[in-house]
Protein backbone atom coordinates (compact mmCIF):
# COMPACT_ATOMS: atom_id res chain seq x y z
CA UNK A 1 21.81 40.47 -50.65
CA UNK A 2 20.76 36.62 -50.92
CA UNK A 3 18.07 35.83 -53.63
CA UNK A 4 15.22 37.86 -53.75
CA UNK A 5 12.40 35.60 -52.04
CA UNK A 6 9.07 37.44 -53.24
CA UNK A 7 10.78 38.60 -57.14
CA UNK A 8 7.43 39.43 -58.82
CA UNK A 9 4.55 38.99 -56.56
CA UNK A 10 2.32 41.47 -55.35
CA UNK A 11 1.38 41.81 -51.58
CA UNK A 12 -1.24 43.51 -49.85
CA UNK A 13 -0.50 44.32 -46.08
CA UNK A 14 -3.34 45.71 -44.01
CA UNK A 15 -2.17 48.10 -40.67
CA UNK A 16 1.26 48.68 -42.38
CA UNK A 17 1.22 52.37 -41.31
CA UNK A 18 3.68 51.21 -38.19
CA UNK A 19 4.81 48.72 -36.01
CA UNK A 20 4.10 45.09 -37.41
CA UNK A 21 2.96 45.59 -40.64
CA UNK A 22 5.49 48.45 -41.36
CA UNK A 23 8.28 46.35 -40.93
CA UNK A 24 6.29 43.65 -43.10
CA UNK A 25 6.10 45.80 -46.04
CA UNK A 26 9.21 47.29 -45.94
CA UNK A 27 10.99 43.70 -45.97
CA UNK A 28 8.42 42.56 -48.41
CA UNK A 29 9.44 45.30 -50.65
CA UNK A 30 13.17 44.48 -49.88
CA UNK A 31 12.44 41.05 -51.63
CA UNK A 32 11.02 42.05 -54.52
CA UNK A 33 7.12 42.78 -53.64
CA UNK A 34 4.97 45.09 -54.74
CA UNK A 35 3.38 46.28 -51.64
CA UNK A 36 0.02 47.86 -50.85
CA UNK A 37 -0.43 49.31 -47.57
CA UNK A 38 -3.34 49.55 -46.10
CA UNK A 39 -4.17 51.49 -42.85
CA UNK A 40 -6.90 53.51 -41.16
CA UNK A 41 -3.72 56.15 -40.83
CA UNK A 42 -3.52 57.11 -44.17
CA UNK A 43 -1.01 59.78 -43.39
CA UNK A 44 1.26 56.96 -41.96
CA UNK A 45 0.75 54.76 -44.73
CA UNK A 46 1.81 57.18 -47.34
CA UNK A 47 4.93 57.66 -45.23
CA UNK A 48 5.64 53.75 -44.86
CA UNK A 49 4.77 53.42 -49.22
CA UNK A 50 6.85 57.12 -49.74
CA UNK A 51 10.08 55.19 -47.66
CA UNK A 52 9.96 52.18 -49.52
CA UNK A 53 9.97 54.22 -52.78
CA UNK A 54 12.74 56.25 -51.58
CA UNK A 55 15.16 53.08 -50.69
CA UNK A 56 13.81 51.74 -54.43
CA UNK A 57 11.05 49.62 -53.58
CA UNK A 58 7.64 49.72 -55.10
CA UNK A 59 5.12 50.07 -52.76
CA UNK A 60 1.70 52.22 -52.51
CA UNK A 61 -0.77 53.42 -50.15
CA UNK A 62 -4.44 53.30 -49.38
CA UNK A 63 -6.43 54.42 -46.62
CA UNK A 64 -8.54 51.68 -45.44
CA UNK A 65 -11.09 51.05 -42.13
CA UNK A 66 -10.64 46.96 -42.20
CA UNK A 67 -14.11 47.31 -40.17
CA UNK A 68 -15.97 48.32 -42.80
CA UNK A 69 -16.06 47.06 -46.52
CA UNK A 70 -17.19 50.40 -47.89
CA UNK A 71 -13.91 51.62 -47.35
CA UNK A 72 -11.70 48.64 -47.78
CA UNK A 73 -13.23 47.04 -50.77
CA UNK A 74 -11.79 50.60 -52.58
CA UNK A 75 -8.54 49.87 -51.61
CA UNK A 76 -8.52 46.40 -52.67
CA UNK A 77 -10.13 47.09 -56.01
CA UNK A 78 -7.54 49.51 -56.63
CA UNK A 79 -4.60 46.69 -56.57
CA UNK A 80 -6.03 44.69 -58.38
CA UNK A 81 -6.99 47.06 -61.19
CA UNK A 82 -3.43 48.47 -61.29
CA UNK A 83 -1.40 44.88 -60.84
CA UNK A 84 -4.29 42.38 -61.95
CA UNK A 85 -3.42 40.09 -59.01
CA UNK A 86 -2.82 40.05 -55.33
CA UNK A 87 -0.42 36.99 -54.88
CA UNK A 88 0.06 37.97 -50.92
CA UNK A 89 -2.21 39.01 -48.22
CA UNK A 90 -1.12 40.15 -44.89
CA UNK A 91 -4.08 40.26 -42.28
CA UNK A 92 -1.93 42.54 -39.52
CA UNK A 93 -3.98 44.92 -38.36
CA UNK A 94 -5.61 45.05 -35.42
CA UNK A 95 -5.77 46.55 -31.65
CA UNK A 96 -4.96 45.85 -28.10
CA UNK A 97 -6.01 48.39 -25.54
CA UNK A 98 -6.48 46.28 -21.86
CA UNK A 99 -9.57 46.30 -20.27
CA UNK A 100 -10.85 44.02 -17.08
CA UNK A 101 -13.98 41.59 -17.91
CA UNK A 102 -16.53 43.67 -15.39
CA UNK A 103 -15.14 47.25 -16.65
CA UNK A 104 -15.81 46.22 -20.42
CA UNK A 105 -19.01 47.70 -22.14
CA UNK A 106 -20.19 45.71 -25.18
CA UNK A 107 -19.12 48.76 -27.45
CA UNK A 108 -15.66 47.53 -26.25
CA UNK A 109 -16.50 44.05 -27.04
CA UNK A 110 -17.66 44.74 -30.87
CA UNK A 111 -14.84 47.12 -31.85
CA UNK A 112 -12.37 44.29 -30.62
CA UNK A 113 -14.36 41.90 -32.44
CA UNK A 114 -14.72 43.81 -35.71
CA UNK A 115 -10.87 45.51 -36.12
CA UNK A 116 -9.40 42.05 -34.94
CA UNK A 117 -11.94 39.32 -36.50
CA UNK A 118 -14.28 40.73 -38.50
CA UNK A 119 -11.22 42.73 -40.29
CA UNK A 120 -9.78 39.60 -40.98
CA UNK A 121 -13.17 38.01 -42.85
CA UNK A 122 -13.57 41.22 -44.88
CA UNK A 123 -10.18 41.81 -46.19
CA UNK A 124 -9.98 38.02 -47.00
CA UNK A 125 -13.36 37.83 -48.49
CA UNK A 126 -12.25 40.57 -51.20
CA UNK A 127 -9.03 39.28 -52.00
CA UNK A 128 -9.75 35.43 -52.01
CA UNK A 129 -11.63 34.86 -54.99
CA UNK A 130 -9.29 36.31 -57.29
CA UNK A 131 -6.59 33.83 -55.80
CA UNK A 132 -8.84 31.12 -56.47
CA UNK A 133 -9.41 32.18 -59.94
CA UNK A 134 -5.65 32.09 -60.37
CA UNK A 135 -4.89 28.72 -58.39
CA UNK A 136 -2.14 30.56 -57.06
CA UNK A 137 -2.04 32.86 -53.04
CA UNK A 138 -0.59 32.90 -49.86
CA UNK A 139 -2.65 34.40 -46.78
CA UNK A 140 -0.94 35.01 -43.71
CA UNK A 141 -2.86 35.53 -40.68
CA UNK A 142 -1.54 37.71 -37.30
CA UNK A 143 -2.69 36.10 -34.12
CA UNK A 144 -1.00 36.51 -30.94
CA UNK A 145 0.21 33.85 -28.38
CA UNK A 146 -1.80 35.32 -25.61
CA UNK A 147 -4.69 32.96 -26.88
CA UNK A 148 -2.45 30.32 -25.71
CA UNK A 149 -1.48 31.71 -22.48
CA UNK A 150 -4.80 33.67 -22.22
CA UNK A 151 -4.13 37.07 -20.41
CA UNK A 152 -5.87 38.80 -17.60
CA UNK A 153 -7.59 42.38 -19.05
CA UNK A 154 -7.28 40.83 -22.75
CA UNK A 155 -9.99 38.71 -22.63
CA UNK A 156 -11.78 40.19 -25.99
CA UNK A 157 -9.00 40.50 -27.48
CA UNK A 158 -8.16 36.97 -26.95
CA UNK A 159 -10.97 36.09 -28.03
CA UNK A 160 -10.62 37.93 -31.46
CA UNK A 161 -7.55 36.48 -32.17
CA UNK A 162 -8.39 33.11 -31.15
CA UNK A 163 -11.15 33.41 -34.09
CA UNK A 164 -8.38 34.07 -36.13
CA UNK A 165 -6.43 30.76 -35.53
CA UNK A 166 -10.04 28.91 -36.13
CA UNK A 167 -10.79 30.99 -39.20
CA UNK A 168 -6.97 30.23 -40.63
CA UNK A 169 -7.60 26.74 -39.86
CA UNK A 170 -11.14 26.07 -41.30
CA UNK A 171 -10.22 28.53 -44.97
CA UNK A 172 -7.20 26.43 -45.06
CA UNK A 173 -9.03 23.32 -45.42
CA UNK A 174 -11.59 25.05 -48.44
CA UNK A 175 -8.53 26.71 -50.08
CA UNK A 176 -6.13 23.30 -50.21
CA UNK A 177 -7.87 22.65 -53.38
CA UNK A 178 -7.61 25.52 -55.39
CA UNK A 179 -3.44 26.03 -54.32
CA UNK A 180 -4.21 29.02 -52.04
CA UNK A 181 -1.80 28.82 -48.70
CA UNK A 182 -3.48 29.82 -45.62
CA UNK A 183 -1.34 30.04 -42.26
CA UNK A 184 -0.87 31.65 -38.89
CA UNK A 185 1.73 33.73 -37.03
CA UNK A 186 1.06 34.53 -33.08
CA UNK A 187 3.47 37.39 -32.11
CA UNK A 188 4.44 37.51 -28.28
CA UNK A 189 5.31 40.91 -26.73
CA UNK A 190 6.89 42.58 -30.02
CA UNK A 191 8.35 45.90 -29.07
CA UNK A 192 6.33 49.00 -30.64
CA UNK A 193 4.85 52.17 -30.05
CA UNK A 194 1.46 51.03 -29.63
CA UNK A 195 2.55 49.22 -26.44
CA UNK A 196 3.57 52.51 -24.65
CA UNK A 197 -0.17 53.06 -24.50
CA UNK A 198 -1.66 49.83 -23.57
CA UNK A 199 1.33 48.42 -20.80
CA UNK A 200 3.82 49.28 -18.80
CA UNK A 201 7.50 48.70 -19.02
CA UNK A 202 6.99 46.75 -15.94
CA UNK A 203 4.07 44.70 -17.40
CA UNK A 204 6.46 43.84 -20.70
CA UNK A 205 9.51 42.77 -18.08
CA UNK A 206 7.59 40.41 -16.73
CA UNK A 207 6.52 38.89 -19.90
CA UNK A 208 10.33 38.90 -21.17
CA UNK A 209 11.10 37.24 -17.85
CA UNK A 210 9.19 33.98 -19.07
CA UNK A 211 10.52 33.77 -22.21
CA UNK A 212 13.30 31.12 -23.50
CA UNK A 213 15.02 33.89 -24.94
CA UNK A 214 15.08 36.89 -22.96
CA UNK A 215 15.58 39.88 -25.32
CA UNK A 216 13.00 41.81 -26.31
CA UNK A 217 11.27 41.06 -29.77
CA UNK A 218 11.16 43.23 -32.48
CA UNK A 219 8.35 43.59 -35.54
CA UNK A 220 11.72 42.50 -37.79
CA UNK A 221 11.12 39.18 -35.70
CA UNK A 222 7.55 38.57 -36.83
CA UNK A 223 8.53 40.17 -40.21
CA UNK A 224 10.66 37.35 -41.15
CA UNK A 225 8.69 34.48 -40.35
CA UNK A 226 5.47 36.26 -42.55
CA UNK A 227 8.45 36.44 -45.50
CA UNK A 228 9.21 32.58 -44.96
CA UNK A 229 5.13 32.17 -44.60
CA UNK A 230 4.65 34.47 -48.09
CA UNK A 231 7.51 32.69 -49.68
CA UNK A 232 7.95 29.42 -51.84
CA UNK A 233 9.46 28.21 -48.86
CA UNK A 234 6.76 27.29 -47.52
CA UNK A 235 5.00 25.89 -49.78
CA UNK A 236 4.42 22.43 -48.01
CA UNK A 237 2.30 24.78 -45.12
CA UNK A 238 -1.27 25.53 -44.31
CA UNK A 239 -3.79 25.78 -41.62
CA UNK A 240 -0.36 26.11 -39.65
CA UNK A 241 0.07 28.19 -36.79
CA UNK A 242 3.93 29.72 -35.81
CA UNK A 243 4.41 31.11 -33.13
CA UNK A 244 7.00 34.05 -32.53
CA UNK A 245 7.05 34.80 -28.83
CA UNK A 246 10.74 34.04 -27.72
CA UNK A 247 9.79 30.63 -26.37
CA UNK A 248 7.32 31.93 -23.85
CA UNK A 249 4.83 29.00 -25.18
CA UNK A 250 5.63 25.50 -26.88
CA UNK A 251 2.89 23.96 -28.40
């Protein structure tokens, strides 16, 4: 294998129990991380961190609601108490299920708003501080590229994530001081099991069907770009936003 592009940092990855975030930590790990998960499916997260240890990766799990501090400040406080530092954080988690505009109660509207916003301010909020203490992070953000396109039956969840392009943005411009990386990546239509339950396979066709490059995408896709994001790499970056869609938008 090539050189090892995360050798002795320590990453936290929230909704790493499957899909994105899974495939996150386990390349994370492959490059030298020590990964937390973090996940509302704590059964699923302990079989992500138990994997990872297996293939000889260091990597352990927490059970963690991103909505609500009580249980995620835990988790965090965990980390840091058995590495001293959090040199990564991955905001992935989030959901997606499709509702119309007139059919959508205002309970709807808040849970979007808290997993896929609200999530994002808490888990940064924790962590944060101790990267400015150290001078030293990298935050990596997941949006999606349907606040781009917008999308009919999406539009809290739009919504959500385009708070999460304007909250990358604006904590980028207070953390440029203190050395601590802040950037963006908006997944298109990334092939997990979660879809099965929110779209068809006729829904995701017609997506593919736009793109540049007309394959569908995998989580290993997004996975990459959040290594190059978490990396020295890119250490020239912030307030950036990449997107990883296939070419369905150019911006």
């Amino acid at each position: 294998m090539a050189a090892r592009l995360l050798e002795n940092t320590v990453a936290l990855v929230t909704g790493a129990a499957t899909g994105i975030g899974e495939s996150i930590a386990h390349l994370f790990a492959e490059h030298g991380a020590e990964v937390d998960i973090l996940d509302v499916n704590a059964t699923g997260a302990a079989a992500v961190a138990g994997a990872i240890q297996a293939s000889g990766g260091k990597a352990w799990a927490h059970f963690a609601d991103i909505r609500r501090r009580e249980t995620l400040q835990p988790a965090v406080e965990d980390a840091l108490a058995r590495h001293r530092r959090i040199d990564i954080l991955v905001n992935n988690a989030g959901i997606y299920p499709r509702r119309t505009f007139l059919e959508m109660t205002e309970e709807e509207w808040d849970d979007m708003q808290a997993t896929n916003l609200k999530g994002v301010f808490l888990a940064t909020k924790l962590v944060v501080p101790h990267m400015v203490e150290r001078r030293c992070g990298k935050i990596v953000n997941i949006s999606s590229v349907t606040f781009f396109k917008g999308m009919a039956t999406l539009s809290h969840y739009v919504a959500a994530k385009g708070g999460v392009i304007g909250l990358t943005r604006s904590l980028a411009r207070e953390m440029g001081p203190h050395n601590v990386h802040v950037n963006c990546v908006t997944p298109g239509a990334i092939e997990v099991e979660m879809e099965k339950k929110v779209a068809t396979a006729e829904q995701m066709a017609a997506i593919v069907a736009q793109q540049s490059l007309t394959r569908r995408l995998q989580p290993i896709d997004v996975a990459r770009v959040c290594l190059f994001l978490a990396s020295e790499f890119s250490d020239g970056m912030t307030g950036q936003t990449v997107n990883v869609d296939g070419g369905l938008v150019m911006h």
